[in-house]
PDB file of N, CA and C in Angstrom:
ATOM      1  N   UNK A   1      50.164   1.844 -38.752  1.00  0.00           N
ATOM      2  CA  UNK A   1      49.042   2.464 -38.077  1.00  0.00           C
ATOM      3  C   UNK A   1      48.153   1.410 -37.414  1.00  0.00           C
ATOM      4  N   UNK A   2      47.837   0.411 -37.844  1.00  0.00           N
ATOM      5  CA  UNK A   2      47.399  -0.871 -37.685  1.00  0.00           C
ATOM      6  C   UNK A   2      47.939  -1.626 -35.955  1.00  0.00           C
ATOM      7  N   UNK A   3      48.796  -0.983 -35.669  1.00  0.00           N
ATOM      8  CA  UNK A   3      49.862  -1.758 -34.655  1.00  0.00           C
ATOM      9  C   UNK A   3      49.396  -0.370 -33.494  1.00  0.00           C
ATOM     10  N   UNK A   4      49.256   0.694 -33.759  1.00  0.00           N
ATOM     11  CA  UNK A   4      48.930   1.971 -33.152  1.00  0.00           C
ATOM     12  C   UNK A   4      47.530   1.177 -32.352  1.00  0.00           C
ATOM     13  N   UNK A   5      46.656   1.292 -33.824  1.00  0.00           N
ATOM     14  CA  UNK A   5      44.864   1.088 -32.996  1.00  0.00           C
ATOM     15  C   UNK A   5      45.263  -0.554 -32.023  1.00  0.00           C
ATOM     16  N   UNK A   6      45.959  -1.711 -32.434  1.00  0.00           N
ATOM     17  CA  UNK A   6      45.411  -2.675 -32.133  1.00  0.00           C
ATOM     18  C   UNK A   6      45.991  -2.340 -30.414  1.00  0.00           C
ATOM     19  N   UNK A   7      47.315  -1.385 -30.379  1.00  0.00           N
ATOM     20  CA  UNK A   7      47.400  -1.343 -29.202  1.00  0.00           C
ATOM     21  C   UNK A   7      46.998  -0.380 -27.991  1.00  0.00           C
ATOM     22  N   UNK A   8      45.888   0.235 -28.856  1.00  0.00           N
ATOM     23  CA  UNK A   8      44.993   1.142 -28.048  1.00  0.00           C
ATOM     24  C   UNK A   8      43.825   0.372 -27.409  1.00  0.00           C
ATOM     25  N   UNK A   9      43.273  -0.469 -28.914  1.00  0.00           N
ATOM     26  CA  UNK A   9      42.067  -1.545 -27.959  1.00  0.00           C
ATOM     27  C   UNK A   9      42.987  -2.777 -27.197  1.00  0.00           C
ATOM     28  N   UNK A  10      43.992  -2.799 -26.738  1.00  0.00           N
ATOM     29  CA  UNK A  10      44.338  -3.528 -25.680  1.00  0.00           C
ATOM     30  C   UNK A  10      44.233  -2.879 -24.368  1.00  0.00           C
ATOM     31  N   UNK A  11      44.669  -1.499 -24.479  1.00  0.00           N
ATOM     32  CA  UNK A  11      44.732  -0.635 -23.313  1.00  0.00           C
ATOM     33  C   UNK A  11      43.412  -0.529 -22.626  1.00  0.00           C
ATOM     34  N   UNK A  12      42.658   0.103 -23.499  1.00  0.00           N
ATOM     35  CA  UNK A  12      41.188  -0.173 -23.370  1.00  0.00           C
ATOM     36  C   UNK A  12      40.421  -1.420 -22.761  1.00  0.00           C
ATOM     37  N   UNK A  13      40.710  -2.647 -23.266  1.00  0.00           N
ATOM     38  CA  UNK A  13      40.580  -3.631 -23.007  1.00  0.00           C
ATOM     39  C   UNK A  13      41.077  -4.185 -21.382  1.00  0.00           C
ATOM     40  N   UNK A  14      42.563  -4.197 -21.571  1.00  0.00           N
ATOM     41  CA  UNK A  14      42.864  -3.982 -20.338  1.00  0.00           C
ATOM     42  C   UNK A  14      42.407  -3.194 -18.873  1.00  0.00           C
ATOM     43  N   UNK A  15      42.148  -2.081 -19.598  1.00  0.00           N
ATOM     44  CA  UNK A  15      41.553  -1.010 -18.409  1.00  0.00           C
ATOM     45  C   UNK A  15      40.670  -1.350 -17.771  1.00  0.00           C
ATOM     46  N   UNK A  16      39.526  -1.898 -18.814  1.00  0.00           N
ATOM     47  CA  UNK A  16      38.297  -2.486 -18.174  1.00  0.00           C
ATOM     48  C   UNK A  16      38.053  -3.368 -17.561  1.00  0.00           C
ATOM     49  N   UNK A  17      38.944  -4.453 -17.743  1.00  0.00           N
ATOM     50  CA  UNK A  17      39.129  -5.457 -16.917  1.00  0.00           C
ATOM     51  C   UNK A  17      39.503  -5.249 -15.498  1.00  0.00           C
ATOM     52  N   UNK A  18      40.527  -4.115 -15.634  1.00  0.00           N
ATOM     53  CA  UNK A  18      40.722  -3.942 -14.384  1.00  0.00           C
ATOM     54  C   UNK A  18      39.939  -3.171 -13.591  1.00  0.00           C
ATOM     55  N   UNK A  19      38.763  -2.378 -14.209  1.00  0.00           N
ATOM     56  CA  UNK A  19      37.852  -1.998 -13.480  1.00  0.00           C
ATOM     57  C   UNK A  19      36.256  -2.641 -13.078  1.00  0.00           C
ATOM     58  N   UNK A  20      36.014  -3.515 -13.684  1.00  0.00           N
ATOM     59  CA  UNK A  20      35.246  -5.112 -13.100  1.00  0.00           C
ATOM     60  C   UNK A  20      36.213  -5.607 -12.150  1.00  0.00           C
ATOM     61  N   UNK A  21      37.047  -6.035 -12.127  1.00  0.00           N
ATOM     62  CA  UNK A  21      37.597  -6.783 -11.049  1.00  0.00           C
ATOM     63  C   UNK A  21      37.950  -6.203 -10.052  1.00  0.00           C
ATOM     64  N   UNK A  22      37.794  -4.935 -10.034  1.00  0.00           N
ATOM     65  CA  UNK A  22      37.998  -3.939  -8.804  1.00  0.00           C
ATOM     66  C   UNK A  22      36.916  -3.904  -8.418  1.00  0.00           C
ATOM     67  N   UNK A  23      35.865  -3.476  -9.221  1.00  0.00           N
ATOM     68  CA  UNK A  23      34.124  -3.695  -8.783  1.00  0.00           C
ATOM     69  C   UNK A  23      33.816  -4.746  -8.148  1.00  0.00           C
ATOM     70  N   UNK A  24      34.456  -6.231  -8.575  1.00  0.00           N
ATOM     71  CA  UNK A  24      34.143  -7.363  -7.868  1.00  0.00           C
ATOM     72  C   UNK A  24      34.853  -7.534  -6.641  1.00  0.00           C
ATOM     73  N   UNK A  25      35.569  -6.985  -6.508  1.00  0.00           N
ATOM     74  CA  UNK A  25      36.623  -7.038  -5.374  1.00  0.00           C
ATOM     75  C   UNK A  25      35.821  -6.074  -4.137  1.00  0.00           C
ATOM     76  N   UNK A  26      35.223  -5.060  -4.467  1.00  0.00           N
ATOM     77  CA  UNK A  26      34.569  -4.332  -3.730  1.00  0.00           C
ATOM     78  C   UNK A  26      33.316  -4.396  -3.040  1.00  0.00           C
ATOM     79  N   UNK A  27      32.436  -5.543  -4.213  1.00  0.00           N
ATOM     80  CA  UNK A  27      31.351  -6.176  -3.747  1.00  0.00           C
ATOM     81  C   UNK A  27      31.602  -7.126  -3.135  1.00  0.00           C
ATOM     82  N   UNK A  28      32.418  -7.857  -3.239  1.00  0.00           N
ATOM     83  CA  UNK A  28      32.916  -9.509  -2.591  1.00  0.00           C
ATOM     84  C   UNK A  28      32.688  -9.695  -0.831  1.00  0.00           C
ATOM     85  N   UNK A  29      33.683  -8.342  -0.274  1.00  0.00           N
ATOM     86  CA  UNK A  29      33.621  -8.796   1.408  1.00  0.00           C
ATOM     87  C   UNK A  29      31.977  -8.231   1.587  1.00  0.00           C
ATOM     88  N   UNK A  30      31.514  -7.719   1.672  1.00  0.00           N
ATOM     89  CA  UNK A  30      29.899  -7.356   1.843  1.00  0.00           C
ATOM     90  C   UNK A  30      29.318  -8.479   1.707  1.00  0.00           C
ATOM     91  N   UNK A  31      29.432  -8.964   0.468  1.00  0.00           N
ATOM     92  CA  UNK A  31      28.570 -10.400  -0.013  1.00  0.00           C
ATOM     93  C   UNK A  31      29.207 -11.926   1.017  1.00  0.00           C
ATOM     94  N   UNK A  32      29.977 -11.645   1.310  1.00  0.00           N
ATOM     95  CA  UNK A  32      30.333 -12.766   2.616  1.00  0.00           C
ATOM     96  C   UNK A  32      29.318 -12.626   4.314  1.00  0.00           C
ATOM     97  N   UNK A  33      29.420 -11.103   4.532  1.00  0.00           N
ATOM     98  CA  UNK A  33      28.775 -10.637   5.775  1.00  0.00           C
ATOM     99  C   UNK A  33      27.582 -11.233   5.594  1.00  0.00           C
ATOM    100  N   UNK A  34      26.810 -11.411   4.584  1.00  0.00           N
ATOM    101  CA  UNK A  34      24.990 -12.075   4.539  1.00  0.00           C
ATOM    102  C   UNK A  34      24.987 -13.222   5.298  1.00  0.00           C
ATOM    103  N   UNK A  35      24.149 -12.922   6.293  1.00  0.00           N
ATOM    104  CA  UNK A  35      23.801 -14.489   6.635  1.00  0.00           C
ATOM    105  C   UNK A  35      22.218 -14.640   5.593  1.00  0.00           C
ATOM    106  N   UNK A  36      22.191 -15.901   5.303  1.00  0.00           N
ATOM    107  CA  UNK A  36      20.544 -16.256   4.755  1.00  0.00           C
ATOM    108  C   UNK A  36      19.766 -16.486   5.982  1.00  0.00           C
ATOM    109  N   UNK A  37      18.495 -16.339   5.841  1.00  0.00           N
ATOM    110  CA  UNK A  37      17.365 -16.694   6.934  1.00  0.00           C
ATOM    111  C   UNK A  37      17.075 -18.125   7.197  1.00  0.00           C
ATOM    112  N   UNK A  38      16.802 -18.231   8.000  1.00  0.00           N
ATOM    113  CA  UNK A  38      16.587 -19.806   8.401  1.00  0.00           C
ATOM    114  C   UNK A  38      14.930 -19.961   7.390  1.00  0.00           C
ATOM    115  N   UNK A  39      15.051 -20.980   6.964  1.00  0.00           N
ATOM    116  CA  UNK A  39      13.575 -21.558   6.445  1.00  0.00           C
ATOM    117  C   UNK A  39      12.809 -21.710   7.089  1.00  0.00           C
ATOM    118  N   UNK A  40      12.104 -21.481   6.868  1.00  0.00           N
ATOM    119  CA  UNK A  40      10.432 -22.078   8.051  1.00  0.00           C
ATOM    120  C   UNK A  40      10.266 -23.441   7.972  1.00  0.00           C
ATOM    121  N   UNK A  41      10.244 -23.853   9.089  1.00  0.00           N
ATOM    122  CA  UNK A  41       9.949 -25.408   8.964  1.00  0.00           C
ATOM    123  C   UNK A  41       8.626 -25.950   7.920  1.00  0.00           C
ATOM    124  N   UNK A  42       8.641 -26.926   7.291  1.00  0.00           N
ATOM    125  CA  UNK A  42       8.407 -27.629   7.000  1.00  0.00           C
ATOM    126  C   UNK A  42       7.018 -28.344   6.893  1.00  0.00           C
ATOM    127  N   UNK A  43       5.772 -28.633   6.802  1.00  0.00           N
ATOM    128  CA  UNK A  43       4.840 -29.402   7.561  1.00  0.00           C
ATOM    129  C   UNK A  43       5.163 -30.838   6.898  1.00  0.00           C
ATOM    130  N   UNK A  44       4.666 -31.820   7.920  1.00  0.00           N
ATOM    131  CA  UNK A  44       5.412 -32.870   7.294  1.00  0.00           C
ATOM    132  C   UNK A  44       4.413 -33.734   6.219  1.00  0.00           C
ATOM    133  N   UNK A  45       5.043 -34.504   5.179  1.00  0.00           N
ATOM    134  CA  UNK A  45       4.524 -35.009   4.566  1.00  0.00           C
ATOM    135  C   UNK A  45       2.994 -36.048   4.566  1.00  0.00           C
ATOM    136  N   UNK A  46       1.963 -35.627   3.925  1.00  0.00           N
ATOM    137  CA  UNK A  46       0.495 -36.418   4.303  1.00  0.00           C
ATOM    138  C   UNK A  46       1.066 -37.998   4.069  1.00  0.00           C
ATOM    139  N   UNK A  47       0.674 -38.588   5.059  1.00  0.00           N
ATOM    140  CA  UNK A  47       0.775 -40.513   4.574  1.00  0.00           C
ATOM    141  C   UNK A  47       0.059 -40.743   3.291  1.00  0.00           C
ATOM    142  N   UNK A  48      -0.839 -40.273   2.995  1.00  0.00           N
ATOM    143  CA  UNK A  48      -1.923 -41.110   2.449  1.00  0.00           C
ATOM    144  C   UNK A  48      -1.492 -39.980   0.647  1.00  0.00           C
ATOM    145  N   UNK A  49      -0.416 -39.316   0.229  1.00  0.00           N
ATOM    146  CA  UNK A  49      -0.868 -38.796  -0.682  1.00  0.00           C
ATOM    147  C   UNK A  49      -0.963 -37.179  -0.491  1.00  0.00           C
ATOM    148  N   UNK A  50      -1.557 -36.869  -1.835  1.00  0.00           N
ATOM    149  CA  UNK A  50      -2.148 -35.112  -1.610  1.00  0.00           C
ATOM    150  C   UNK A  50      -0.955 -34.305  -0.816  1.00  0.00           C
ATOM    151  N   UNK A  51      -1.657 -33.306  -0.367  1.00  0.00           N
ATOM    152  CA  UNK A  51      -0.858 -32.313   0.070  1.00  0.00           C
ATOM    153  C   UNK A  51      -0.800 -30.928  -0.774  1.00  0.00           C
ATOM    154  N   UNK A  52      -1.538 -31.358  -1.404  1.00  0.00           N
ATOM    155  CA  UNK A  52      -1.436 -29.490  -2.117  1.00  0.00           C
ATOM    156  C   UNK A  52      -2.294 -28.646  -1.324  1.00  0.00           C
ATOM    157  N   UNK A  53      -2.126 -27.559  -1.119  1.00  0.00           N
ATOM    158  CA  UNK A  53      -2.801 -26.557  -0.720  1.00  0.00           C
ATOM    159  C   UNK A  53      -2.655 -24.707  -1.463  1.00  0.00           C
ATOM    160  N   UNK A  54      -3.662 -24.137  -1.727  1.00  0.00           N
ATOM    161  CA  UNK A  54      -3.914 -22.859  -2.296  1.00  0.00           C
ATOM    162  C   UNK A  54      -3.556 -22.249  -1.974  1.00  0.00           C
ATOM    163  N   UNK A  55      -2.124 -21.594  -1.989  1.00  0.00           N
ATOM    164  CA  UNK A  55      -1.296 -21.011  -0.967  1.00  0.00           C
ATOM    165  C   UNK A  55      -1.568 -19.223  -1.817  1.00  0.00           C
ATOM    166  N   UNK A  56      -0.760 -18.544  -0.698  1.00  0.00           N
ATOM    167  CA  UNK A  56      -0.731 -16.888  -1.732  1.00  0.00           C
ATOM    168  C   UNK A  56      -0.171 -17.248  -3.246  1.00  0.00           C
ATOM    169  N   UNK A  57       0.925 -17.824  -3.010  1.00  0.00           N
ATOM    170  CA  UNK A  57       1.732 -17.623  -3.862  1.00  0.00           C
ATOM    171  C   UNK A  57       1.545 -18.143  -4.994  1.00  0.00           C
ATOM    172  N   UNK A  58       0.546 -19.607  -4.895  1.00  0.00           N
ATOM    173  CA  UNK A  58      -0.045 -20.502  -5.997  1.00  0.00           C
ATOM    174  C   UNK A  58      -1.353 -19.319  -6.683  1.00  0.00           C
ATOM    175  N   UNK A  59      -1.504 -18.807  -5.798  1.00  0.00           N
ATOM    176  CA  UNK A  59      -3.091 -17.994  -6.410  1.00  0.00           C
ATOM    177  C   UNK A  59      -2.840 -16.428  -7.003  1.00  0.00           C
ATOM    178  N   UNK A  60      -1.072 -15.697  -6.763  1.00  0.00           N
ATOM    179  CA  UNK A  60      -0.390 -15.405  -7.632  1.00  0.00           C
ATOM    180  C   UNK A  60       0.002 -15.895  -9.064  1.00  0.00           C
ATOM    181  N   UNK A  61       0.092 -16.865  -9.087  1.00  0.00           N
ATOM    182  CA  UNK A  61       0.591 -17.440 -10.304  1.00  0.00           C
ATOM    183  C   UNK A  61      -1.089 -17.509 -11.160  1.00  0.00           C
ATOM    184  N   UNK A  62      -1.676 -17.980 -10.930  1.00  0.00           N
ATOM    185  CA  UNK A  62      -3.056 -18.530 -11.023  1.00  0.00           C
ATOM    186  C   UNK A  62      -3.618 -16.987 -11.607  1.00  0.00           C
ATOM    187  N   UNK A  63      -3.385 -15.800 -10.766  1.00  0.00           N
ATOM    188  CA  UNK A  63      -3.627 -14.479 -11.726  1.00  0.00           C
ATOM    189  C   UNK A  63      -3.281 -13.930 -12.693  1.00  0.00           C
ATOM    190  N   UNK A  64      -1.556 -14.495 -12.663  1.00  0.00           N
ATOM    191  CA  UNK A  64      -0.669 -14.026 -14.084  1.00  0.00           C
ATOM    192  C   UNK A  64      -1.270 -14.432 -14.962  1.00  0.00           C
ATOM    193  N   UNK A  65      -1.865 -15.959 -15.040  1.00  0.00           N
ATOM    194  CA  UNK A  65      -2.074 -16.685 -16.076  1.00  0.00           C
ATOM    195  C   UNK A  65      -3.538 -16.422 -16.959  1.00  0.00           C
ATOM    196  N   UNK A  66      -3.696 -15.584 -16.209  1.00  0.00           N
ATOM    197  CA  UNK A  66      -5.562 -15.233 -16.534  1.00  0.00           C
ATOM    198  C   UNK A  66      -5.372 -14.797 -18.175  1.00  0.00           C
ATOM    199  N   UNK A  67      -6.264 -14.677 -19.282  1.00  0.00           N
ATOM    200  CA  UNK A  67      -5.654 -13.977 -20.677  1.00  0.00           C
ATOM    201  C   UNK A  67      -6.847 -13.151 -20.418  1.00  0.00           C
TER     202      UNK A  67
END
């Protein structure tokens, strides 16, 4: 009986595998078509140092952190 179950959770096992890799197979060409966005340039580095600035995104973080 032992030889019954172990070769049911193979089937099982098996099955599923083959249904992730069909899933991945299905997501795959889509996920090639993406182009990414070009970055926004850059400003260039201060000579002298510094360079931080209070951006949205710093003053996001800066709210999470509030207790």
């Amino acid at each position: 009986m032992s030889e019954s179950k172990l070769a049911r959770r193979s089937l099982f096992v098996g099955a599923s595998t083959v249904g992730a890799v069909a899933a991945l197979a299905n997501f795959l060409p889509s996920a090639q078509n993406i182009s990414s966005p070009e970055a926004p340039a850059l400003k260039p580095a201060p000579l002298k140092g510094g360079g931080y600035t209070l951006s949205d995104h710093v003053k996001q973080y800066y709210k999470t952190t509030r207790v």
